[in-house]
Protein backbone atom coordinates (compact mmCIF):
# COMPACT_ATOMS: atom_id res chain seq x y z
CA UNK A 1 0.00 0.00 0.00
CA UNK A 2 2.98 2.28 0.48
CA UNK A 3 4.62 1.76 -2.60
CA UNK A 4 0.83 2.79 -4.14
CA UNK A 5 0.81 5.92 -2.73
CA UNK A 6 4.18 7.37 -3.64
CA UNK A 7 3.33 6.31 -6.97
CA UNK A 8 0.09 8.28 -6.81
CA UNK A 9 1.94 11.17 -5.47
CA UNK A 10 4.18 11.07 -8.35
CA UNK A 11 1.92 11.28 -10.35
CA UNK A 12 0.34 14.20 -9.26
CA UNK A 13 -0.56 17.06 -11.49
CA UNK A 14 0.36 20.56 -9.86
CA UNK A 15 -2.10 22.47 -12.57
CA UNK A 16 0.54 24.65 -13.99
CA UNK A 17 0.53 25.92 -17.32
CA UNK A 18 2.40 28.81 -19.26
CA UNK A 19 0.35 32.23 -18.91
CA UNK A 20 0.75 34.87 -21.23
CA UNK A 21 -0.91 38.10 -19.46
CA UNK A 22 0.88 36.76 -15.69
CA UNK A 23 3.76 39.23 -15.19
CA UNK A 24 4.13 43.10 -16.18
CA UNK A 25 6.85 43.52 -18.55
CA UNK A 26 6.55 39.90 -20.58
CA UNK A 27 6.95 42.14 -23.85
CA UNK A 28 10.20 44.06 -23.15
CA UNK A 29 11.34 40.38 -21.97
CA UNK A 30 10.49 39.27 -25.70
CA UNK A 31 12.25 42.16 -27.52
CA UNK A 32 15.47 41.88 -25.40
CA UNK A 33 15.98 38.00 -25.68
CA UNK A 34 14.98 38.71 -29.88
CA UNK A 35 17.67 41.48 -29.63
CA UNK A 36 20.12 38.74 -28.07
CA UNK A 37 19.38 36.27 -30.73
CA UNK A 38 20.37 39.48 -33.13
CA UNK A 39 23.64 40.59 -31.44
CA UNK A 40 24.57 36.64 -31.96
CA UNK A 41 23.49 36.34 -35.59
CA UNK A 42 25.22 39.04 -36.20
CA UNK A 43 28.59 37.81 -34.45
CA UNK A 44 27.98 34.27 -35.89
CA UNK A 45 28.44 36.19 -39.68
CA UNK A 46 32.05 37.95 -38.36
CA UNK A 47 32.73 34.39 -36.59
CA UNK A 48 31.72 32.64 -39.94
CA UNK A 49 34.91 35.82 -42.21
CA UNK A 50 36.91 35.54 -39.81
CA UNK A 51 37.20 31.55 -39.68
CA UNK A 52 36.86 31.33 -43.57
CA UNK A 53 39.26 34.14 -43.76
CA UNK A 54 41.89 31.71 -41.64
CA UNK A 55 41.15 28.55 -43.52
CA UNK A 56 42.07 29.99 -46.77
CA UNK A 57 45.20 31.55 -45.37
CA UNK A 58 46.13 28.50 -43.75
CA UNK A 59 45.38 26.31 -47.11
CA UNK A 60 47.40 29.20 -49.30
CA UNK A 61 50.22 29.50 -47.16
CA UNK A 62 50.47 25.54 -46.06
CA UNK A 63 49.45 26.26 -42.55
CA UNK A 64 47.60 22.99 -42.11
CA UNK A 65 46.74 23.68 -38.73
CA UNK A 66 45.68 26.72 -39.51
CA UNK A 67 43.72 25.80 -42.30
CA UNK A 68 42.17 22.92 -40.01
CA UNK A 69 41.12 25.65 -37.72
CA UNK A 70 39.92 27.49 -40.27
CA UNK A 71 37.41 24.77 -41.50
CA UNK A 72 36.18 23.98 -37.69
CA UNK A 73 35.39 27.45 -37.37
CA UNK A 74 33.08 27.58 -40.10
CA UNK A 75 31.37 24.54 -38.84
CA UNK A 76 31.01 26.10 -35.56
CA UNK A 77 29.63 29.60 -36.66
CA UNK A 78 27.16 27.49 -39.39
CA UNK A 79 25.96 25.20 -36.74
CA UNK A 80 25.67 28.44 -34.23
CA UNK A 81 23.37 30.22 -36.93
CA UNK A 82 21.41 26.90 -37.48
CA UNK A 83 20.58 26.57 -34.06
CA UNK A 84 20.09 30.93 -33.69
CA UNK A 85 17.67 30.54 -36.40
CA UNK A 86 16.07 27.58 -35.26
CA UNK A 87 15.67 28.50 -31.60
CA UNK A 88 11.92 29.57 -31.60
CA UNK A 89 11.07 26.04 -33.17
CA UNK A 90 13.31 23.97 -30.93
CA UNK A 91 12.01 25.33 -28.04
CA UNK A 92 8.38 24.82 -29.03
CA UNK A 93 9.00 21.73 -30.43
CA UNK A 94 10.05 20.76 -27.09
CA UNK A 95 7.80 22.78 -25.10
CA UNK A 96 4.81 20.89 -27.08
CA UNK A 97 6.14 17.36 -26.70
CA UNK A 98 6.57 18.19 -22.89
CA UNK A 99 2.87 18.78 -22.59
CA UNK A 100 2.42 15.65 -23.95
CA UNK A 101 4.16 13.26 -20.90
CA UNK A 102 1.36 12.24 -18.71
């Protein structure tokens, strides 16, 4: 009987759920953390010259570890923008499949 009632309490639903109106200043929230997601877009693209910049210097001037860290860069920054871009729909994604667990 003990072990049925933890379970039960485990299972308990606290009623929570996101609420848009809850807190004052939810829209100056949304325009700074868009303006972050700028600021790193925008660093991603001199991240992205910069590391290009070094892979061809390193592959002209037979720098090959240059030239390797030239090439991760670019991986880096294009996998940075991916994800910068793709934030909004990860985290809903993920925010809608949590609502699913029961």
């Amino acid at each position: 009987m003990y072990l049925a009632e933890q379970v039960i309490q485990l299972a308990y639903d606290p009623g929570i759920k996101p609420n848009e109106g809850g807190l004052p200043g939810l829209n100056v929230l949304k325009q700074v953390m868009g303006s972050i997601n700028l600021f790193g877009l925008i660093a991603v693209v001199g991240a992205l010259a910069v590391s290009a910049g070094v892979w061809a210097w390193g592959h002209h001037s037979g720098g090959h570890q240059a030239e390797a860290n030239g090439k991760k860069g670019v991986l880096v920054s294009a996998g940075a923008a991916l994800l910068l871009g793709a934030a909004n729909g990860v985290v809903a994604f993920f925010s809608t499949l949590g609502t699913q667990v029961h």
